[in-house]
PDB file of N, CA and C in Angstrom:
ATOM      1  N   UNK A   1    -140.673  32.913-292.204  1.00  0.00           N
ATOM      2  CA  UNK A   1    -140.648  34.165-291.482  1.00  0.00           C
ATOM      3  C   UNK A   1    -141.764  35.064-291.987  1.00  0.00           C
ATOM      4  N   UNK A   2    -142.470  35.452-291.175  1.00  0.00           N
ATOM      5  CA  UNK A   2    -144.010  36.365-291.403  1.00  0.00           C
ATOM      6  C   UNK A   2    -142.757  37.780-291.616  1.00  0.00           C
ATOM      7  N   UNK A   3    -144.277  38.730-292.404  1.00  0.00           N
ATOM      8  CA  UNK A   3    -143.564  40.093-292.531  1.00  0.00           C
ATOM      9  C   UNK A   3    -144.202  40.783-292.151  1.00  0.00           C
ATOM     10  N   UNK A   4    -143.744  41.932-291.469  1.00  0.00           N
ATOM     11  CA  UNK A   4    -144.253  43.007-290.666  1.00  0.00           C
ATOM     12  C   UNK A   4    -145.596  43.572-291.219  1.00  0.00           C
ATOM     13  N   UNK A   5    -145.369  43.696-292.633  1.00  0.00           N
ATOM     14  CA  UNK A   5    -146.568  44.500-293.197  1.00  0.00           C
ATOM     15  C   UNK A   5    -147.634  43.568-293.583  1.00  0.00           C
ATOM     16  N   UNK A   6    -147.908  42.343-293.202  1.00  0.00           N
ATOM     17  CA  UNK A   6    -149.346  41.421-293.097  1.00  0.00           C
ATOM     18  C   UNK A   6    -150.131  42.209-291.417  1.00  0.00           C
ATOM     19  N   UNK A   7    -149.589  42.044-290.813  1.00  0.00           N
ATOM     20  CA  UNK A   7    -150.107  42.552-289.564  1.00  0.00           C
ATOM     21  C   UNK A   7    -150.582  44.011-289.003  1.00  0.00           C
ATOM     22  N   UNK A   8    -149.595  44.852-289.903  1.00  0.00           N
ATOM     23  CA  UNK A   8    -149.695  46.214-290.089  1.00  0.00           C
ATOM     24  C   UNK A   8    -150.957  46.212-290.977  1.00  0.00           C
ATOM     25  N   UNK A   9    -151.162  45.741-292.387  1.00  0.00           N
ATOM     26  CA  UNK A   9    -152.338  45.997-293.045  1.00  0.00           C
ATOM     27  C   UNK A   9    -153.650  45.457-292.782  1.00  0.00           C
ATOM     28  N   UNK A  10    -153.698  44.195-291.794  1.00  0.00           N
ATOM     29  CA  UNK A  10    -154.724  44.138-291.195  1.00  0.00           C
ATOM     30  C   UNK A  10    -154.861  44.451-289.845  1.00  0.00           C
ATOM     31  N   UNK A  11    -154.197  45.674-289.350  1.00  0.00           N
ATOM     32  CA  UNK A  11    -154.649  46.049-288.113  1.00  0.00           C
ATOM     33  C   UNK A  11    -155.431  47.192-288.745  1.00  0.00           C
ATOM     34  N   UNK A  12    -154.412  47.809-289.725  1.00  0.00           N
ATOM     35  CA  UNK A  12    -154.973  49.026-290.459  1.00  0.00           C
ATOM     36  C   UNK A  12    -156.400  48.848-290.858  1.00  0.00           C
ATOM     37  N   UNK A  13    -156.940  47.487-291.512  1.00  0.00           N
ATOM     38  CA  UNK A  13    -158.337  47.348-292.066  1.00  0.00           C
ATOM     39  C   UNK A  13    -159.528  47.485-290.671  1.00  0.00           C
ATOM     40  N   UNK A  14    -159.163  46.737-289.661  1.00  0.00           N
ATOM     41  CA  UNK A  14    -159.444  46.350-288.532  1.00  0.00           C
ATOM     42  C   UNK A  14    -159.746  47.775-287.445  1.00  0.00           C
ATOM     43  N   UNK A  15    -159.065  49.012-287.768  1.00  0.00           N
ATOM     44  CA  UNK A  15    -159.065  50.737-287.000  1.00  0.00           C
ATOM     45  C   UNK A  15    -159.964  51.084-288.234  1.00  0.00           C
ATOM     46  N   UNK A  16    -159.691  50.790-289.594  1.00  0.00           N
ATOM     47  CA  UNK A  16    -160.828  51.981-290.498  1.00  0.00           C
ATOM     48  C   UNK A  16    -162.479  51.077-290.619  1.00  0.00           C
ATOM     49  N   UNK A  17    -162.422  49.932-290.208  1.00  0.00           N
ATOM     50  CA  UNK A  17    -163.831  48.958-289.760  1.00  0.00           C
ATOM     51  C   UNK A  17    -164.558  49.176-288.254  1.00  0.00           C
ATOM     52  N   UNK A  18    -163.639  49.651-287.279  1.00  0.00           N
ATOM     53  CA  UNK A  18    -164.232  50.208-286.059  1.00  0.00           C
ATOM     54  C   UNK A  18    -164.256  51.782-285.963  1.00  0.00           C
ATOM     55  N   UNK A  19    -163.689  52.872-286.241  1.00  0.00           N
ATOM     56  CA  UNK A  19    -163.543  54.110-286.991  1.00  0.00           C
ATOM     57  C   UNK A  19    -164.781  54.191-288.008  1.00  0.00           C
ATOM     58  N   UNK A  20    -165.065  53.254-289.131  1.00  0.00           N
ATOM     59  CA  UNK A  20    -166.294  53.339-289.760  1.00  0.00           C
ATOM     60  C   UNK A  20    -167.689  53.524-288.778  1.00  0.00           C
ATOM     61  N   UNK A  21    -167.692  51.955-287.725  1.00  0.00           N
ATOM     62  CA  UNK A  21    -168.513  51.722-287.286  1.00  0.00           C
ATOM     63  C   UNK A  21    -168.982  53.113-286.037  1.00  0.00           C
ATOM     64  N   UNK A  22    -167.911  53.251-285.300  1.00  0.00           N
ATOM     65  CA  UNK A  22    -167.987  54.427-284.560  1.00  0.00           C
ATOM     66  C   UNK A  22    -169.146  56.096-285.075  1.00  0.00           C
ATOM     67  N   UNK A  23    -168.360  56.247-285.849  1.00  0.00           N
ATOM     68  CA  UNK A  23    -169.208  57.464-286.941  1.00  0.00           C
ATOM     69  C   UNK A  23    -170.393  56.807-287.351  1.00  0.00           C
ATOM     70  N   UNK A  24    -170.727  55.390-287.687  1.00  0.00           N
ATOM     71  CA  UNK A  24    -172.060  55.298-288.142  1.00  0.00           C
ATOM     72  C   UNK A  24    -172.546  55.184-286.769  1.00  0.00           C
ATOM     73  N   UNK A  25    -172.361  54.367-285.746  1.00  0.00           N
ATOM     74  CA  UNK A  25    -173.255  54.997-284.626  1.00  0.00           C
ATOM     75  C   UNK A  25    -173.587  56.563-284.437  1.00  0.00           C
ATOM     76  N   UNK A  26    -172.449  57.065-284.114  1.00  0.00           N
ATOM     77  CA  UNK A  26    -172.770  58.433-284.094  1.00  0.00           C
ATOM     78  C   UNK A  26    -173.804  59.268-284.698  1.00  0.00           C
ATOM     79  N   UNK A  27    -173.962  58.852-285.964  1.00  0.00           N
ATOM     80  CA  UNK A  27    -174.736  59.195-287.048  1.00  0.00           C
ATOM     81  C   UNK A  27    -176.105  59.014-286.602  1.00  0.00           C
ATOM     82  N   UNK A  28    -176.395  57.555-286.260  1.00  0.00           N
ATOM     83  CA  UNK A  28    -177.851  56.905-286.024  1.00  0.00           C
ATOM     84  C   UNK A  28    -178.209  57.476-284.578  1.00  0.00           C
ATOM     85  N   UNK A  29    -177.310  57.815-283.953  1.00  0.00           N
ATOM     86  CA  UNK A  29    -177.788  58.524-282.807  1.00  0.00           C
ATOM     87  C   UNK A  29    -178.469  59.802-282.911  1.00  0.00           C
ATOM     88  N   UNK A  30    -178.088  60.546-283.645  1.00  0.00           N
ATOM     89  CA  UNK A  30    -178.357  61.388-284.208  1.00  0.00           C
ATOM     90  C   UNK A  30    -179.491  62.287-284.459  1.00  0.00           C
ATOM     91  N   UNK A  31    -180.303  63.071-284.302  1.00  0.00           N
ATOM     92  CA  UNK A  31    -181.920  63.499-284.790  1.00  0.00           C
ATOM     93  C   UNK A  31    -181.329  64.302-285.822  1.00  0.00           C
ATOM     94  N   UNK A  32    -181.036  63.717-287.297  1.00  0.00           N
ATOM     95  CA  UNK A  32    -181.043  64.326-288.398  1.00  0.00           C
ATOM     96  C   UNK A  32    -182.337  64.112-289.951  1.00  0.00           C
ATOM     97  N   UNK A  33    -182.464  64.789-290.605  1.00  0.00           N
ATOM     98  CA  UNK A  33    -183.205  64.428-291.544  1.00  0.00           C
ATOM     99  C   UNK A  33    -182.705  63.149-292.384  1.00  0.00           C
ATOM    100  N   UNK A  34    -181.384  63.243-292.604  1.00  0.00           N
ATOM    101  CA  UNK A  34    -181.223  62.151-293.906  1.00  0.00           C
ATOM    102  C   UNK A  34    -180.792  61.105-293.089  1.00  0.00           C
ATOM    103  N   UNK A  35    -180.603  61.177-291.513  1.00  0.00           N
ATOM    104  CA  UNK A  35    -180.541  60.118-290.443  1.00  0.00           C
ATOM    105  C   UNK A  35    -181.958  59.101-290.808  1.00  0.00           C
ATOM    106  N   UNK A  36    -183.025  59.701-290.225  1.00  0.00           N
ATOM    107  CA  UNK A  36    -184.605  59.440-290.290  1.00  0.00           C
ATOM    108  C   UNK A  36    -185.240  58.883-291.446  1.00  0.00           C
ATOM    109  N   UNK A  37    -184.275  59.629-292.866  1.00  0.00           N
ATOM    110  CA  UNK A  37    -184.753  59.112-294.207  1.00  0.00           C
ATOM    111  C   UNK A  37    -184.253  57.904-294.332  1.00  0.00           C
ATOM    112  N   UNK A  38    -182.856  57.063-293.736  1.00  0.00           N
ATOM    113  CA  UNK A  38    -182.459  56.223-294.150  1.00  0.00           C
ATOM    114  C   UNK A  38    -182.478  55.153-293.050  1.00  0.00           C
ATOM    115  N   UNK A  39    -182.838  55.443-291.779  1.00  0.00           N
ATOM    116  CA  UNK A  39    -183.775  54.662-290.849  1.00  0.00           C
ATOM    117  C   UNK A  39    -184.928  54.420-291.474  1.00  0.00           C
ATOM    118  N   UNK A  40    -185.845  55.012-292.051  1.00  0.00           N
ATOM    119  CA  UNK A  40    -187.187  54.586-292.971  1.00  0.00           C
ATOM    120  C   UNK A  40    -187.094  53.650-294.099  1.00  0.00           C
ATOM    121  N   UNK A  41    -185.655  53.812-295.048  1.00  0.00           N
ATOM    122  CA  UNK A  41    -185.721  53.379-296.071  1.00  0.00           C
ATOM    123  C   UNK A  41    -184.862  52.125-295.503  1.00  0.00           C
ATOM    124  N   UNK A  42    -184.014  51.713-294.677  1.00  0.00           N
ATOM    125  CA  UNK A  42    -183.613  50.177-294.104  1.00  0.00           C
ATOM    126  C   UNK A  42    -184.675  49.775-293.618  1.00  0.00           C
ATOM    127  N   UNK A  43    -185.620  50.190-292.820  1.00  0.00           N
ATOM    128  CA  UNK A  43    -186.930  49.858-292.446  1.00  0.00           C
ATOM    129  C   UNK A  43    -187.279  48.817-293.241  1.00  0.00           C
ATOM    130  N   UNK A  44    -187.683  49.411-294.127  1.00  0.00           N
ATOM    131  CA  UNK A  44    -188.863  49.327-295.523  1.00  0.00           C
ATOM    132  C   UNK A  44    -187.550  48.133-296.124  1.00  0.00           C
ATOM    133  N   UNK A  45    -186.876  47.761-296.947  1.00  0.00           N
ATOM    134  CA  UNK A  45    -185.652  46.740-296.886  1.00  0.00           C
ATOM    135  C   UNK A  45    -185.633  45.904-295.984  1.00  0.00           C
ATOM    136  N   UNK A  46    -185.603  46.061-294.639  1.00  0.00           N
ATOM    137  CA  UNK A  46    -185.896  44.532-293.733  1.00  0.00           C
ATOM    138  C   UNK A  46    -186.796  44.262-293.994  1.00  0.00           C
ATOM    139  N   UNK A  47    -188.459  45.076-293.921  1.00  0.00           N
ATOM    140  CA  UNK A  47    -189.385  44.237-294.106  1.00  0.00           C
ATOM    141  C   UNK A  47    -189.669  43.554-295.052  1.00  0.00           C
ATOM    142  N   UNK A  48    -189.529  44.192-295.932  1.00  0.00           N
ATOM    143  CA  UNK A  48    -189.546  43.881-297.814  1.00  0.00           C
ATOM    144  C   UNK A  48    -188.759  42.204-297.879  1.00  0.00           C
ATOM    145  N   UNK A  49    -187.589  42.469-297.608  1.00  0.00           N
ATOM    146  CA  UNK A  49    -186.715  41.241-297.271  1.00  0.00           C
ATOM    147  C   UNK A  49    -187.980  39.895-296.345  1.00  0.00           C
ATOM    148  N   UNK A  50    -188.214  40.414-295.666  1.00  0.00           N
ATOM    149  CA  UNK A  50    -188.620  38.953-294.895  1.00  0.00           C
ATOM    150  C   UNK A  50    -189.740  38.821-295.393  1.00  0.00           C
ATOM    151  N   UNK A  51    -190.714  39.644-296.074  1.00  0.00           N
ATOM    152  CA  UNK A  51    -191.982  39.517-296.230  1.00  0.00           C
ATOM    153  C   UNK A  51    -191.449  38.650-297.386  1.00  0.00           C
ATOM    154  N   UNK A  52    -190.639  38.624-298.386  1.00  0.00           N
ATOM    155  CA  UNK A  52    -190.061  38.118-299.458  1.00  0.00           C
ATOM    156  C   UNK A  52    -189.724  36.747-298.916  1.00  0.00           C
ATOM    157  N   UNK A  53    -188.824  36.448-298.428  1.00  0.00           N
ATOM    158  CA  UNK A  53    -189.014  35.323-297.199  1.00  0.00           C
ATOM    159  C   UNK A  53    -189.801  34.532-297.022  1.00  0.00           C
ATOM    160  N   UNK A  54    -191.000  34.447-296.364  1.00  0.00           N
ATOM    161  CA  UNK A  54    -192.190  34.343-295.545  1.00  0.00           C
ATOM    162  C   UNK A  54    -193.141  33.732-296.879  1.00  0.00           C
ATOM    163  N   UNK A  55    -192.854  34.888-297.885  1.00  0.00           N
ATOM    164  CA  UNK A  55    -193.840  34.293-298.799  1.00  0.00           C
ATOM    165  C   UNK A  55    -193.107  33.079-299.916  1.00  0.00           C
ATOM    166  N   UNK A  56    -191.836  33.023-299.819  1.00  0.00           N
ATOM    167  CA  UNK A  56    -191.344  31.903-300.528  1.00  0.00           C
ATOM    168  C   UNK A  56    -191.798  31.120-299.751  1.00  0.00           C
ATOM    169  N   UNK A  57    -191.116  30.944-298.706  1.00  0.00           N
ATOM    170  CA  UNK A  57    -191.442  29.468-298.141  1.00  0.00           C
ATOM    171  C   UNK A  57    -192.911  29.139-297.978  1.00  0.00           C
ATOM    172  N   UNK A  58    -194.091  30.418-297.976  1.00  0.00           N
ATOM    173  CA  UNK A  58    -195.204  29.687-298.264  1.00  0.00           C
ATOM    174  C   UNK A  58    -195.810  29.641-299.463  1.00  0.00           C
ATOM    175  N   UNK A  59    -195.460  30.067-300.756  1.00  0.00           N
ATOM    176  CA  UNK A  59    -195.939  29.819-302.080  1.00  0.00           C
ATOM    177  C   UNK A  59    -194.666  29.011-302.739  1.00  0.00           C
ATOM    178  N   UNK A  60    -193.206  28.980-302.456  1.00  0.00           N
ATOM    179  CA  UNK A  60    -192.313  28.395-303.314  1.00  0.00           C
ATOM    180  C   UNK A  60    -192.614  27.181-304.217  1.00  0.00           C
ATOM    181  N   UNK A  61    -193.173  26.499-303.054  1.00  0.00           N
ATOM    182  CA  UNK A  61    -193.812  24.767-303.889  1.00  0.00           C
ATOM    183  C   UNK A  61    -194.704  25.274-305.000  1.00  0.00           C
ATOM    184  N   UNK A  62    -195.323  26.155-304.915  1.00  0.00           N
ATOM    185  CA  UNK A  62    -196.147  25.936-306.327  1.00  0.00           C
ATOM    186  C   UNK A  62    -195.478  26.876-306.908  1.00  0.00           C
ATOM    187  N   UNK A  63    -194.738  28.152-306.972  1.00  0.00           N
ATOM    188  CA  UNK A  63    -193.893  28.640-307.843  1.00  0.00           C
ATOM    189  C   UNK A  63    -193.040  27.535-308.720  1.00  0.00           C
ATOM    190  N   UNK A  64    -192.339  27.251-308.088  1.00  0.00           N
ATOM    191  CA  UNK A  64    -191.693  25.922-308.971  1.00  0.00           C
ATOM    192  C   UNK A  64    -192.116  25.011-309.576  1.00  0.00           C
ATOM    193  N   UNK A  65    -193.546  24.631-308.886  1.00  0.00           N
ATOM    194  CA  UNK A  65    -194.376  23.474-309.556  1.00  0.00           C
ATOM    195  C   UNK A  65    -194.585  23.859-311.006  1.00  0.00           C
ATOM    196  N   UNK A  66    -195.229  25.250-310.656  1.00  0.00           N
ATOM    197  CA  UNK A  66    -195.732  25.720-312.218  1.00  0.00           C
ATOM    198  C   UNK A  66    -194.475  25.860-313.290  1.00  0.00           C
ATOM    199  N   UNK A  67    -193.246  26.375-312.524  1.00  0.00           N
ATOM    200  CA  UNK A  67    -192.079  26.379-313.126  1.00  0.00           C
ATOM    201  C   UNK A  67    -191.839  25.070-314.222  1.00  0.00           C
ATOM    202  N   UNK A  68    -191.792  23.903-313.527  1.00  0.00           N
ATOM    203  CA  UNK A  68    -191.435  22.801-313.847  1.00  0.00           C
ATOM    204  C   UNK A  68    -192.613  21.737-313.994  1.00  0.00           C
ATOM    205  N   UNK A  69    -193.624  22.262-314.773  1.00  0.00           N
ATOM    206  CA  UNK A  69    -194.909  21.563-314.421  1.00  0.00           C
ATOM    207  C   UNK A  69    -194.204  19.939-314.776  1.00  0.00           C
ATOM    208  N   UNK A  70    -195.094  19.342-313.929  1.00  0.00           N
ATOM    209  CA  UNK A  70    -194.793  17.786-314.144  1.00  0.00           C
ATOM    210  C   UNK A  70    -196.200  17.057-314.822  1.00  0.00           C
ATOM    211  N   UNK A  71    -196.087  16.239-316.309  1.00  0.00           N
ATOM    212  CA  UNK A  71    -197.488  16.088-317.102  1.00  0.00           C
ATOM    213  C   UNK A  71    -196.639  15.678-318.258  1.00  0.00           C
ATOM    214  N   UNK A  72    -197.951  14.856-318.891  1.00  0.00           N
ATOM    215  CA  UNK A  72    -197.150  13.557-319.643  1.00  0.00           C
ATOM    216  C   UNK A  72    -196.496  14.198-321.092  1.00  0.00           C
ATOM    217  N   UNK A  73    -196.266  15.500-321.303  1.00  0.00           N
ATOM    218  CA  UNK A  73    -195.843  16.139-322.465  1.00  0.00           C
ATOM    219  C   UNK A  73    -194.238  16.165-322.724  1.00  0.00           C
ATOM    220  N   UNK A  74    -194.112  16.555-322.758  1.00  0.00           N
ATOM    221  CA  UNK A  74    -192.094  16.148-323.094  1.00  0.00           C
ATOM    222  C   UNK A  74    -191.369  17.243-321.734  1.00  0.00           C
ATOM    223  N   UNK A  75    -190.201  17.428-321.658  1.00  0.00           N
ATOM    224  CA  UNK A  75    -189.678  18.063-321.122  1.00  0.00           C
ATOM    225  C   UNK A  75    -189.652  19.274-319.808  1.00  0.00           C
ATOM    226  N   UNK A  76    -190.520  19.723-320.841  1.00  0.00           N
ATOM    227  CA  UNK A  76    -191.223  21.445-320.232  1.00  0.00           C
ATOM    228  C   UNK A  76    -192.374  21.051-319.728  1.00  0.00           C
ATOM    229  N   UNK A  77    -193.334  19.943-320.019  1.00  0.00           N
ATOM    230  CA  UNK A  77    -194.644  19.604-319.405  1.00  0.00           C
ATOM    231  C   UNK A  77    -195.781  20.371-320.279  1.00  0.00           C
ATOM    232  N   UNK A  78    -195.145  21.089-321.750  1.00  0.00           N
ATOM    233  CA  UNK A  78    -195.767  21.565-322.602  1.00  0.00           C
ATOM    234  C   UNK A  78    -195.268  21.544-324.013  1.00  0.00           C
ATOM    235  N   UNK A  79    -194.208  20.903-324.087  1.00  0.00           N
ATOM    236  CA  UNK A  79    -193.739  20.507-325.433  1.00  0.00           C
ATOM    237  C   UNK A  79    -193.935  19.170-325.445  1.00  0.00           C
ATOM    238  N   UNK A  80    -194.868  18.846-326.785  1.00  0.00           N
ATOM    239  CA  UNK A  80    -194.514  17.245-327.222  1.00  0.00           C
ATOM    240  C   UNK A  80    -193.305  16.641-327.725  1.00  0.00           C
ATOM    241  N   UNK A  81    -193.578  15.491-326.979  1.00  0.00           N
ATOM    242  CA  UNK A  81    -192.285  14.563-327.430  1.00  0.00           C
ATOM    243  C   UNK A  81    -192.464  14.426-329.098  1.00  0.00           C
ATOM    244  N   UNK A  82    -190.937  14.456-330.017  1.00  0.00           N
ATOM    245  CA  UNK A  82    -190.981  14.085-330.856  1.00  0.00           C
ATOM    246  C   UNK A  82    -191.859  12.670-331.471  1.00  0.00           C
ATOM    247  N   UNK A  83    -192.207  12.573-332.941  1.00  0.00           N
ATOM    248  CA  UNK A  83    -192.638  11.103-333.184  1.00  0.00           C
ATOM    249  C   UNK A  83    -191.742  10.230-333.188  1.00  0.00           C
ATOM    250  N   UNK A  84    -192.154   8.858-332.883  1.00  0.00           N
ATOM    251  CA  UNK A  84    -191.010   7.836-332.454  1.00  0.00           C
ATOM    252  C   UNK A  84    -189.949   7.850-333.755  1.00  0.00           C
ATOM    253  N   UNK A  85    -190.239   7.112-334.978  1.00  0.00           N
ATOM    254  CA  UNK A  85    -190.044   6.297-336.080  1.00  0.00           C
ATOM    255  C   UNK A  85    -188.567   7.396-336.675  1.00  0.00           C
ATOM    256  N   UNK A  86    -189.001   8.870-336.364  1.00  0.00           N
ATOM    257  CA  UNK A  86    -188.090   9.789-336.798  1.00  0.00           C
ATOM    258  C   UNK A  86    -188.043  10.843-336.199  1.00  0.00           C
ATOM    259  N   UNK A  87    -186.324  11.288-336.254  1.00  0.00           N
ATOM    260  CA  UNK A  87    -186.035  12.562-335.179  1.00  0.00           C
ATOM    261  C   UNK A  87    -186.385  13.985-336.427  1.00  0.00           C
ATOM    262  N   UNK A  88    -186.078  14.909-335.396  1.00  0.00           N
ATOM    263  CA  UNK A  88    -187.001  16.622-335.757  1.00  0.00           C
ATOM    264  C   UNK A  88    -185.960  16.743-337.076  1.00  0.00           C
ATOM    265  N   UNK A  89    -184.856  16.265-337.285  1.00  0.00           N
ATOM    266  CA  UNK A  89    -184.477  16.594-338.570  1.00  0.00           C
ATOM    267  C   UNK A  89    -184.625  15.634-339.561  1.00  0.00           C
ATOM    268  N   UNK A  90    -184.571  14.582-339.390  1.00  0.00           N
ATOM    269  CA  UNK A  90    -184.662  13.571-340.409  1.00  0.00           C
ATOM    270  C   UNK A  90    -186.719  13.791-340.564  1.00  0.00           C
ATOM    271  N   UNK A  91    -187.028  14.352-339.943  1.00  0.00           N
ATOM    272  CA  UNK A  91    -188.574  14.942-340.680  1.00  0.00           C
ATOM    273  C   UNK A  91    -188.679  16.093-341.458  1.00  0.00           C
ATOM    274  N   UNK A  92    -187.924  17.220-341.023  1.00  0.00           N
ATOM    275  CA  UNK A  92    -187.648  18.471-341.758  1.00  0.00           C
ATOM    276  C   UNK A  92    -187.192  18.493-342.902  1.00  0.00           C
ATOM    277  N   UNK A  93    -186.042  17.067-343.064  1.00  0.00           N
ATOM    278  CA  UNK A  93    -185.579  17.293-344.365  1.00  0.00           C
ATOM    279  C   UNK A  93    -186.059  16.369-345.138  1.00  0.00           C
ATOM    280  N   UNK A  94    -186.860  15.316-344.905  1.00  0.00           N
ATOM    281  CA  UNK A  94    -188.346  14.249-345.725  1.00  0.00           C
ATOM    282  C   UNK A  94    -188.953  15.133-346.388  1.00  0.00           C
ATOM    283  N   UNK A  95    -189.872  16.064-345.883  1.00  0.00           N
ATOM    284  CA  UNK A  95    -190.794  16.492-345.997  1.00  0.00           C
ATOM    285  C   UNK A  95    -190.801  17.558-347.349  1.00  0.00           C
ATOM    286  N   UNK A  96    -191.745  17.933-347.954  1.00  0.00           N
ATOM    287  CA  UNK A  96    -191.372  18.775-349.345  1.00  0.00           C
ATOM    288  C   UNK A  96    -191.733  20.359-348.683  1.00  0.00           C
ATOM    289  N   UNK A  97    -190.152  21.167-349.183  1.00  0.00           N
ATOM    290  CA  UNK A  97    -190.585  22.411-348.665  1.00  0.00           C
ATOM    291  C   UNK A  97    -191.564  23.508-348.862  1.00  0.00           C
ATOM    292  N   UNK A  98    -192.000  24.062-348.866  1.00  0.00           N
ATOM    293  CA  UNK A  98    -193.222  24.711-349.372  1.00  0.00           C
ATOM    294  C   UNK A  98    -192.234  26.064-349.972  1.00  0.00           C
ATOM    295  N   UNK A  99    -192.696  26.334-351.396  1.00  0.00           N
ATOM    296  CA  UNK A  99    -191.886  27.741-351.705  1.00  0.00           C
ATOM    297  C   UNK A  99    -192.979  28.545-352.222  1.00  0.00           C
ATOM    298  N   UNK A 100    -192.022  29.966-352.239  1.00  0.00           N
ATOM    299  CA  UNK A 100    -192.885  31.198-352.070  1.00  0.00           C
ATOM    300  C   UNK A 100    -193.975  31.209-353.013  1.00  0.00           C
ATOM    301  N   UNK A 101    -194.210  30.550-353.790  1.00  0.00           N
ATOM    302  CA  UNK A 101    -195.409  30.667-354.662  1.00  0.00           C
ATOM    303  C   UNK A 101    -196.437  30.037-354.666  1.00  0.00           C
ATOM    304  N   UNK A 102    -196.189  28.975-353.307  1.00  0.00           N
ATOM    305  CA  UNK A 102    -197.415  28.112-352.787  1.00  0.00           C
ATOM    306  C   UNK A 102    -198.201  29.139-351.389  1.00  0.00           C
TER     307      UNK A 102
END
């Protein structure tokens, strides 16, 4: 059995989402200053947006390329691979440490 107040609270969301929308037309109809300021500044946001857009899809490939360069160095395409024979710690701790008086 459904309950009354599922239907009640989304009719309620459903009057303050067309009630919103109503007043913002109203608004944009409008010849106001902070109407005009924020018609300029969504403006400037769509374009910004697609120009953002436009230029991924035509530089992305090499954004990422460089991201992830691909080249015979280890991982990053700029770190060397460790030496074979021994890993980064079993060299660190071979090796004689250098102390402060050297």
């Amino acid at each position: 059995m459904e309950e009354p107040w599922d239907f009640e609270f989304l009719s309620r969301i459903v009057d303050g989402f067309v009630s919103f929308l109503s007043e913002f037309v109203d608004d944009w109809l409008a010849n106001d200053m902070r109407v005009s300021i924020f018609k300029i500044l969504f403006s400037w946001l769509v374009v910004s947006l697609i120009a953002i857009h436009f230029a991924w899809k035509f530089y992305g490939n090499t954004v990422n390329d460089m991201y992830y360069r691909q080249g015979t160095g280890g991982k990053n395409g700029g770190t060397p691979d460790p030496a074979p024979h021994r890993s980064g710690w079993e060299s660190a701790a071979g090796d004689n440490l250098k102390t402060h008086r050297e």
